[in-house]
C-alpha atoms as a PDB file:
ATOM      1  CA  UNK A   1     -13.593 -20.474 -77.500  1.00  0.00           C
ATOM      2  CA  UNK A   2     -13.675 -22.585 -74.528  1.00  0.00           C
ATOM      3  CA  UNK A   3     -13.820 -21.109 -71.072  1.00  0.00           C
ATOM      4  CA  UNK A   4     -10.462 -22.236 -69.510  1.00  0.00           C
ATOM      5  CA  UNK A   5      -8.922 -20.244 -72.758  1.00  0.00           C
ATOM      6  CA  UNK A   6     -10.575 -17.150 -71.634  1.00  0.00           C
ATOM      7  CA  UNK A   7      -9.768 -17.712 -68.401  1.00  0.00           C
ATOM      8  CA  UNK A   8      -5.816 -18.169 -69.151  1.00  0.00           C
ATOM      9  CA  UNK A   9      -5.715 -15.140 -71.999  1.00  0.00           C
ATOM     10  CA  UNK A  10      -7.501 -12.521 -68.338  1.00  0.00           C
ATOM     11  CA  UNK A  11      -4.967 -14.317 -66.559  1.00  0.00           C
ATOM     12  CA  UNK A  12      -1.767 -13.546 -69.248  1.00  0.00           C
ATOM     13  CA  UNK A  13      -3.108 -10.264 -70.146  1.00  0.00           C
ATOM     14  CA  UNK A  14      -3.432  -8.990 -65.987  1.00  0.00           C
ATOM     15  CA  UNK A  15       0.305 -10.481 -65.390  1.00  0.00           C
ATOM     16  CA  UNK A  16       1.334  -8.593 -68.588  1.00  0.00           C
ATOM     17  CA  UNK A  17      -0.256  -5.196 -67.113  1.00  0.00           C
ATOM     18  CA  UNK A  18       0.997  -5.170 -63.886  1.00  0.00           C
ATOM     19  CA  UNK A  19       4.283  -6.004 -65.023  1.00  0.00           C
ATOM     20  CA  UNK A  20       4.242  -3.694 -67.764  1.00  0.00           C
ATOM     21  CA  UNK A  21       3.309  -0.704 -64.884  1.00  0.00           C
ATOM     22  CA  UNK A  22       5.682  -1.870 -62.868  1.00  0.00           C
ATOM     23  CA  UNK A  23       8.646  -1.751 -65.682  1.00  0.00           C
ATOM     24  CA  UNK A  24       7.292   1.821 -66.712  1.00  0.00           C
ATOM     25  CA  UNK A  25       7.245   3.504 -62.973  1.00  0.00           C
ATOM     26  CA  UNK A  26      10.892   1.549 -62.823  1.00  0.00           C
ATOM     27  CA  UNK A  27      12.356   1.778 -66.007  1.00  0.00           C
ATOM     28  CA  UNK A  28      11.866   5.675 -66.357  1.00  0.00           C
ATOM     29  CA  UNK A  29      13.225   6.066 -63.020  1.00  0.00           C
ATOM     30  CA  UNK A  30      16.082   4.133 -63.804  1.00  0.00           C
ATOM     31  CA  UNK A  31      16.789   5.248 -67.406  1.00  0.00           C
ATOM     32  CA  UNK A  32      16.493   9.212 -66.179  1.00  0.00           C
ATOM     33  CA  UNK A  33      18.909   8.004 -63.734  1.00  0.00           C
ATOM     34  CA  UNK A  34      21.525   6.445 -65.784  1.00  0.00           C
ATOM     35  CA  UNK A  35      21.473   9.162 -68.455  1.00  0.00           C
ATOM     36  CA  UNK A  36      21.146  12.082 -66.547  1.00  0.00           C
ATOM     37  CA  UNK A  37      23.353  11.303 -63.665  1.00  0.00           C
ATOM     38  CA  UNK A  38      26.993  10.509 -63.641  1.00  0.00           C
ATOM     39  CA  UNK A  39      28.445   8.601 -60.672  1.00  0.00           C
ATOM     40  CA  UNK A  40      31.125   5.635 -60.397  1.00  0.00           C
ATOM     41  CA  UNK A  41      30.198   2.124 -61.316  1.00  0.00           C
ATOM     42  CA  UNK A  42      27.342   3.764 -63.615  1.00  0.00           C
ATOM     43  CA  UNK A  43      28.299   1.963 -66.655  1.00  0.00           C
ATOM     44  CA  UNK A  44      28.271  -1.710 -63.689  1.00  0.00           C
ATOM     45  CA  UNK A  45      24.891  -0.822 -62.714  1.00  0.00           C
ATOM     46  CA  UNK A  46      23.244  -0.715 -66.364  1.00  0.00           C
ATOM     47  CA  UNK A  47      24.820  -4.072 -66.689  1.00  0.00           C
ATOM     48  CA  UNK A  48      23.546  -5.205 -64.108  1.00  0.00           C
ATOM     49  CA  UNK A  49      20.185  -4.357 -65.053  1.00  0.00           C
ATOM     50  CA  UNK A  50      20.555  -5.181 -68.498  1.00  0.00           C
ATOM     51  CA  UNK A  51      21.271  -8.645 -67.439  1.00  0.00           C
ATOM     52  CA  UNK A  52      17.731 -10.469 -67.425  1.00  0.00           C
ATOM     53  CA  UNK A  53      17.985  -9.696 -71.143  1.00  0.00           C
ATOM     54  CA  UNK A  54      20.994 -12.208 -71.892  1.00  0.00           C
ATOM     55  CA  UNK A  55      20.577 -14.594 -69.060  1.00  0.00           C
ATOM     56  CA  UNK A  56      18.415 -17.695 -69.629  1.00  0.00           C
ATOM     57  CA  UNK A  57      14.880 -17.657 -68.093  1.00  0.00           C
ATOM     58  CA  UNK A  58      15.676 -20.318 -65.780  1.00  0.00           C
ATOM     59  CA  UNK A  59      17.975 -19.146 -64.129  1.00  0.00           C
ATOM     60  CA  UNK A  60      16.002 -16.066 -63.464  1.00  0.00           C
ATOM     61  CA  UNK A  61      14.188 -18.101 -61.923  1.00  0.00           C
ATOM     62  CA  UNK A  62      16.273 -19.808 -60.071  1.00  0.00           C
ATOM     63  CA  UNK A  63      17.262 -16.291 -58.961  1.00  0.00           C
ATOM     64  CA  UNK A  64      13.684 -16.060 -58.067  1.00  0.00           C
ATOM     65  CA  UNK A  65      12.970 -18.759 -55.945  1.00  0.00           C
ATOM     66  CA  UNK A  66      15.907 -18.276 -53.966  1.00  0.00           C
ATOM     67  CA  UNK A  67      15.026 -14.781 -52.978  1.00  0.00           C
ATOM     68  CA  UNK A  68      11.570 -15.367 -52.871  1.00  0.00           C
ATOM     69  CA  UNK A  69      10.930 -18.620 -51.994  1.00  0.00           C
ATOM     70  CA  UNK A  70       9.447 -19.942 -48.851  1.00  0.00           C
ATOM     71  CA  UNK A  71      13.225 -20.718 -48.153  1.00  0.00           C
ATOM     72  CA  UNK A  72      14.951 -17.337 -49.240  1.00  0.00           C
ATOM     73  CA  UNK A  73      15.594 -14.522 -47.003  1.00  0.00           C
ATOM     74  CA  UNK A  74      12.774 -11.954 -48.878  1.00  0.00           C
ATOM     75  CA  UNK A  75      10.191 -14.829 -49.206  1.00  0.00           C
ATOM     76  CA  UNK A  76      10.652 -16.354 -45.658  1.00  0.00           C
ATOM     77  CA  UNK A  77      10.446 -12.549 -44.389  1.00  0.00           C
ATOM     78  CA  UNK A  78       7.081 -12.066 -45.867  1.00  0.00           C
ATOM     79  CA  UNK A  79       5.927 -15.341 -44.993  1.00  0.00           C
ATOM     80  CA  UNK A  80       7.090 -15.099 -41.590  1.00  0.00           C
ATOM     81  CA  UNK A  81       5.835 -11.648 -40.748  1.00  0.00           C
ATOM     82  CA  UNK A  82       3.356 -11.081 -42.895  1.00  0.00           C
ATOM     83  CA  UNK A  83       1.936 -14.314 -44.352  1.00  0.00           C
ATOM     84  CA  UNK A  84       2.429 -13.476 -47.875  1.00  0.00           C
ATOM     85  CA  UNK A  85       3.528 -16.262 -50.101  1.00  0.00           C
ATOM     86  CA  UNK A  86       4.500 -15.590 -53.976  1.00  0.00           C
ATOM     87  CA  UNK A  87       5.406 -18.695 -54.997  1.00  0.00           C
ATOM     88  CA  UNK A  88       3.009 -20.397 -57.131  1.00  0.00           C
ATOM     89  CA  UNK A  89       0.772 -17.497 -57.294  1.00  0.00           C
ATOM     90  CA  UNK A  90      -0.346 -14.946 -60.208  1.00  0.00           C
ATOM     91  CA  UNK A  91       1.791 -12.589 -58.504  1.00  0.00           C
ATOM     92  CA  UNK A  92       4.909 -14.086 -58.677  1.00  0.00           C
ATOM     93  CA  UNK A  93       4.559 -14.798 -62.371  1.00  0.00           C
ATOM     94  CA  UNK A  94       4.004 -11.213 -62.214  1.00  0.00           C
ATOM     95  CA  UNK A  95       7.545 -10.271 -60.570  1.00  0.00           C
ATOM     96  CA  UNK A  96       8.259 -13.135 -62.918  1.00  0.00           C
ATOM     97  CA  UNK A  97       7.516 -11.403 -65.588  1.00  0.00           C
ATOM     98  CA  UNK A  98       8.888  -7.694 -64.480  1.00  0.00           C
ATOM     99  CA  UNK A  99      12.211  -8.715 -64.232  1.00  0.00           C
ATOM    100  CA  UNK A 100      12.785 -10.528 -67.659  1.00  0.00           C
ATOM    101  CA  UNK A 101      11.424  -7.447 -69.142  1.00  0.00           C
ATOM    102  CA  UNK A 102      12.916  -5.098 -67.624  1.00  0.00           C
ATOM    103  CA  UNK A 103      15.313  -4.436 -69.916  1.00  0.00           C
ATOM    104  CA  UNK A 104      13.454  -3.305 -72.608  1.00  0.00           C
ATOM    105  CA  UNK A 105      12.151  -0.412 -71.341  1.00  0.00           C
ATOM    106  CA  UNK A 106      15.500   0.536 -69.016  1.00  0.00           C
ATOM    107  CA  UNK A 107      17.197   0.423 -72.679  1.00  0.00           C
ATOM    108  CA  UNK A 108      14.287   2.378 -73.852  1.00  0.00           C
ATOM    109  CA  UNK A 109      14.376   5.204 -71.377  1.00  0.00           C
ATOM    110  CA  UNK A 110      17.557   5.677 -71.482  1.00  0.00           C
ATOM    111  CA  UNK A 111      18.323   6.539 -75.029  1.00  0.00           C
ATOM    112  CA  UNK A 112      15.511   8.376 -75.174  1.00  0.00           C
ATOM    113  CA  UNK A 113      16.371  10.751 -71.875  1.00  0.00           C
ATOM    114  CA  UNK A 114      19.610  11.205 -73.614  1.00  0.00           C
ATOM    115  CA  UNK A 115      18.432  12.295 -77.085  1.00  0.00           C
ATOM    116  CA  UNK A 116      16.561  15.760 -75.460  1.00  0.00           C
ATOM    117  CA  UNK A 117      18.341  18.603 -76.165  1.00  0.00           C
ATOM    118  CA  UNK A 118      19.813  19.815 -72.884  1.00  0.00           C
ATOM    119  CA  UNK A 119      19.667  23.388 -74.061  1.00  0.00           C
ATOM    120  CA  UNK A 120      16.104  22.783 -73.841  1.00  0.00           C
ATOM    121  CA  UNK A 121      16.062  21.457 -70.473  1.00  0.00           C
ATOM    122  CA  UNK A 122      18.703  25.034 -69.460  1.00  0.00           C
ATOM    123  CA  UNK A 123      15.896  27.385 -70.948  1.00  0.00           C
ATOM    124  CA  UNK A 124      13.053  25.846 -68.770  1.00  0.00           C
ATOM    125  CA  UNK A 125      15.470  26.455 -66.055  1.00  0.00           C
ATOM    126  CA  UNK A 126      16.295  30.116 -66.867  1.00  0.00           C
ATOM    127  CA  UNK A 127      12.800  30.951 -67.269  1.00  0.00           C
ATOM    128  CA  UNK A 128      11.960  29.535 -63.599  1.00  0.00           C
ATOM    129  CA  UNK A 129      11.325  25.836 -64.025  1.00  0.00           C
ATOM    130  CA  UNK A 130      12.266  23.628 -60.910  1.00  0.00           C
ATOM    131  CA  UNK A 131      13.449  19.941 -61.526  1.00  0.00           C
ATOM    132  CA  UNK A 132      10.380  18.325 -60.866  1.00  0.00           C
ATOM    133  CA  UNK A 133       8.237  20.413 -62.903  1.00  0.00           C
ATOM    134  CA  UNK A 134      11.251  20.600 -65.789  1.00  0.00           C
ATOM    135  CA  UNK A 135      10.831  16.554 -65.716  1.00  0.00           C
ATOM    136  CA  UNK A 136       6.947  16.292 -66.123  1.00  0.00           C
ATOM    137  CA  UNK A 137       6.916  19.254 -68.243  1.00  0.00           C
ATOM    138  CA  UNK A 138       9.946  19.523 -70.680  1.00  0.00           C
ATOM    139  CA  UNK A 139      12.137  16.157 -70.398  1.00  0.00           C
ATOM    140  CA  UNK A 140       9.549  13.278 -69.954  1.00  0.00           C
ATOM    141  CA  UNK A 141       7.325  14.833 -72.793  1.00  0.00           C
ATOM    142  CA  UNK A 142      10.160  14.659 -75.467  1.00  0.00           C
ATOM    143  CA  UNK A 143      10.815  11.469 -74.221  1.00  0.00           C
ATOM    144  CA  UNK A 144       7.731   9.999 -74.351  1.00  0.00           C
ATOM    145  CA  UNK A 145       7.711   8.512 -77.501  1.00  0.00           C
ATOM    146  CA  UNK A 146      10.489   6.477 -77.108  1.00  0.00           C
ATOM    147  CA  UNK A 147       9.891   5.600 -73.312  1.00  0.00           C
ATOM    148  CA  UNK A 148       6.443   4.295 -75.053  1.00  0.00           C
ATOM    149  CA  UNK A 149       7.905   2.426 -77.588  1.00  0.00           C
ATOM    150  CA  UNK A 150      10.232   0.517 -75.316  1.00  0.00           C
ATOM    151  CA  UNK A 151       6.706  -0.054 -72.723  1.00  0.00           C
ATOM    152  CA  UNK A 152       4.969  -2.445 -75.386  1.00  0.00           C
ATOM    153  CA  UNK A 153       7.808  -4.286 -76.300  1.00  0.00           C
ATOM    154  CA  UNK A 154       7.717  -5.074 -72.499  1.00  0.00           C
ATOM    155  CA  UNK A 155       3.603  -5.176 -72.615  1.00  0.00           C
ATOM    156  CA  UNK A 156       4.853  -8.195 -75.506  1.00  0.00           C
ATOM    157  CA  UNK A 157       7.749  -9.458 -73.835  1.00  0.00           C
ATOM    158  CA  UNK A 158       5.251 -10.237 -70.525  1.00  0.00           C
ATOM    159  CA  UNK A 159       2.944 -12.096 -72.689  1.00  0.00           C
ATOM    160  CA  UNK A 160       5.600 -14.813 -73.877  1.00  0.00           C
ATOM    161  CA  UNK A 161       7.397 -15.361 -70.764  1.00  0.00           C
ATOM    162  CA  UNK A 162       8.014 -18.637 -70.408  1.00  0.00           C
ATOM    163  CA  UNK A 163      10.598 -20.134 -68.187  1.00  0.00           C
ATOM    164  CA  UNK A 164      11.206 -18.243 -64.966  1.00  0.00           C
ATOM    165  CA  UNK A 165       7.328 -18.142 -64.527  1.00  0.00           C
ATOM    166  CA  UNK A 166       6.781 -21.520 -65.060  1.00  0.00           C
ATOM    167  CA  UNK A 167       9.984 -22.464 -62.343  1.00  0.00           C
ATOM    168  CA  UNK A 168       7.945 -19.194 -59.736  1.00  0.00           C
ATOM    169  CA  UNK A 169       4.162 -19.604 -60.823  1.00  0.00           C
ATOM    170  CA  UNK A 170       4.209 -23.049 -62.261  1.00  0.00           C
ATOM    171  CA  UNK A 171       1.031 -24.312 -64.038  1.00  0.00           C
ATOM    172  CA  UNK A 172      -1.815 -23.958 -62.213  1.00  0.00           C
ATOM    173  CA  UNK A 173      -5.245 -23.755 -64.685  1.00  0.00           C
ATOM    174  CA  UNK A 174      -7.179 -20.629 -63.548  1.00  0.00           C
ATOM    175  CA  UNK A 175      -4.472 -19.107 -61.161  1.00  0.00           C
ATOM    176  CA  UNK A 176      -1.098 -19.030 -62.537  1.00  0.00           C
ATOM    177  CA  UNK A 177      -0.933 -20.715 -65.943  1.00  0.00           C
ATOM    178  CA  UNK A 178      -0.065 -18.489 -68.680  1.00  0.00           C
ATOM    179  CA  UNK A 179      -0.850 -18.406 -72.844  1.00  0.00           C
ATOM    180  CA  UNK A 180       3.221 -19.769 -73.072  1.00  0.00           C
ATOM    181  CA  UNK A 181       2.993 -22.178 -69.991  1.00  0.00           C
ATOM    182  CA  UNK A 182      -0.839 -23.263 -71.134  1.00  0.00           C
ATOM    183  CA  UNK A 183       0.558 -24.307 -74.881  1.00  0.00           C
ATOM    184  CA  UNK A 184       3.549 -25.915 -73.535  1.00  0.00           C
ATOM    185  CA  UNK A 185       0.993 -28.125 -71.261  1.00  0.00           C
ATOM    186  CA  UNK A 186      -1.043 -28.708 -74.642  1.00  0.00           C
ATOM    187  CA  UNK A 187       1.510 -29.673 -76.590  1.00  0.00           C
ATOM    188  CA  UNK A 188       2.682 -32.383 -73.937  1.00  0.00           C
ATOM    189  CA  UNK A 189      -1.062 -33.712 -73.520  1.00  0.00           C
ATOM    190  CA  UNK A 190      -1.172 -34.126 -77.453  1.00  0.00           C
ATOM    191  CA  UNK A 191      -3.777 -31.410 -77.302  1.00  0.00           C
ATOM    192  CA  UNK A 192      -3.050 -30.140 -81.110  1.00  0.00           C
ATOM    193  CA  UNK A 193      -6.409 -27.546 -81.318  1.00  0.00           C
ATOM    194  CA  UNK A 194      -5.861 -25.752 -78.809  1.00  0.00           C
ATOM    195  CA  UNK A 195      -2.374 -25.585 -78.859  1.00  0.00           C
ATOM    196  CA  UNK A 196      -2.904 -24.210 -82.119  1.00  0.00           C
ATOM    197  CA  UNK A 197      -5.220 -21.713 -81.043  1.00  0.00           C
ATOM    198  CA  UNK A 198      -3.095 -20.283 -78.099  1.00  0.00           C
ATOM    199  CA  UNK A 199      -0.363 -19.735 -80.460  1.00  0.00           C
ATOM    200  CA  UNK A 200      -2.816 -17.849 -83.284  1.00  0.00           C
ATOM    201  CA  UNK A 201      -4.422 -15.605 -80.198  1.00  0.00           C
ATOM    202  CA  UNK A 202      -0.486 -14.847 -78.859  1.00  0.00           C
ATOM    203  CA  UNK A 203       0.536 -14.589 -81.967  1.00  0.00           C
ATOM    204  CA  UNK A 204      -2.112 -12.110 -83.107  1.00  0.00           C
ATOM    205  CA  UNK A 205      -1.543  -9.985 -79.959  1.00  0.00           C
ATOM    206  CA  UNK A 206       2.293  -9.723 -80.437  1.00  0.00           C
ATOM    207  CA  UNK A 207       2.346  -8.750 -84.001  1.00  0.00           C
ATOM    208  CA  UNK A 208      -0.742  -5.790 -83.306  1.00  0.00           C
ATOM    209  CA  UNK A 209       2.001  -5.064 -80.036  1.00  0.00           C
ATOM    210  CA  UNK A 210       4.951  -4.328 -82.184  1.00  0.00           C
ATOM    211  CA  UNK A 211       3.484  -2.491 -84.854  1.00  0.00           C
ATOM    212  CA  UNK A 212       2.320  -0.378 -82.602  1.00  0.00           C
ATOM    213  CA  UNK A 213       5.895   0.083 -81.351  1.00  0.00           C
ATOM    214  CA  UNK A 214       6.651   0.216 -84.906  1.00  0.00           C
ATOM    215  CA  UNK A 215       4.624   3.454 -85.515  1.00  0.00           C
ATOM    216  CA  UNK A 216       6.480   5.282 -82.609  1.00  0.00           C
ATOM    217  CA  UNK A 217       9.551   4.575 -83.965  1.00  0.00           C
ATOM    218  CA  UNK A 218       9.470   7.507 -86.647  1.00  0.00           C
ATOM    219  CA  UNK A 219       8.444   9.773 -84.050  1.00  0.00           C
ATOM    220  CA  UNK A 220      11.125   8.898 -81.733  1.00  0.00           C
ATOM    221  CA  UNK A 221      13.811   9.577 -84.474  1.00  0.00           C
ATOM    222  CA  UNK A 222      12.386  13.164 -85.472  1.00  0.00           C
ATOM    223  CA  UNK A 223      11.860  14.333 -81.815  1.00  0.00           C
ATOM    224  CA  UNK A 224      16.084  13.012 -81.437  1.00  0.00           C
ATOM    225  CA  UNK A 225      16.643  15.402 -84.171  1.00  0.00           C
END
């Protein structure tokens, strides 16, 4: 395998962890929130968040660059204050990435939060349990499985986004271009081989992704029960 390849599968598989650690510490905040907690506009606020799922990548990105683009009031902040610039770097096809994914672990969490047994959650309590240590203890345990499940469909999801990190990180061999952007670019140079080969190694990693969502899947149904 040629170096650049190597070079572009660290590069996908460091955006695809740091957004999939991201989505976890967010997404379990998030889907605790919404299933645990009942306030007005709840039912707005999941849409909300559930939106990256239906809209089309580029205008995610569009989204993107006008918040955090040299131009747009969070990316002209940072630049301004604190000379950070996201646009066209590895990092912003890692917020890239968070945000189309999202989703899938907010979904996730949620139904999983909702299928423990509360009665379990009231007998921690009466035996002297405080909410922290009833979350880390009792709740997130039995939800696990499920919250898990929903994390490597993200883990996936990061490693085939295509067009919102392409319009924030653009193409940029060794820094920002992706296994998806990197066989689009192959594809448009006539570059058959290893366009062929960038599918085959994200296709490979995908389908050993899923089944291991797959697996949890059981598990998730039998600890609902």
């Amino acid at each position: 395998m040629d170096s650049p390849i190597w070079i572009t599968l660290a590069l996908t598989l460091k955006v695809a962890a740091w957004a999939t650690a991201i989505n976890l510490v967010l997404g379990v905040a998030a889907g605790w929130l919404l299933a645990r907690r009942r306030f007005p506009g709840r039912e707005f606020v999941d849409a909300v968040l559930t939106l990256p799922l239906v809209l089309p990548p580029t205008v995610l990105g569009y989204y993107l660059l006008v918040v955090i683009g040299r131009r747009g009031w969070l990316g002209g902040w940072l630049e301004q204050h604190l000379g950070i610039h996201l646009i066209f770097t590895w990092q912003g096809a890692v917020i890239a990435a968070t945000i189309v994914a999202f989703p899938l672990v907010l979904k996730a969490a949620r139904t999983a939060f909702e299928a423990v047994d509360p009665q379990l959650e009231n007998a921690a309590r009466v035996l002297g349990l405080g909410e922290w240590a009833l979350f880390c203890r009792v709740t997130l345990p039995l939800a696990w499985p499920g919250i898990l499940a929903g994390t490597l469909l993200v883990f996936a999801r990061s490693l085939g986004e295509f067009g919102a990190t392409l319009m924030v990180a653009g193409s940029i061999p060794g820094r920002t271009q992706t296994l998806s952007v990197a066989v689009y670019e192959a594809v448009q140079a006539g570059q058959d081989d290893t366009a062929n080969l960038l599918v085959a190694i994200t296709s490979v990693t995908c389908i050993v992704v899923l089944l291991a969502a797959g697996r949890l899947a059981p598990r998730r149904t039998a600890a609902a029960r």
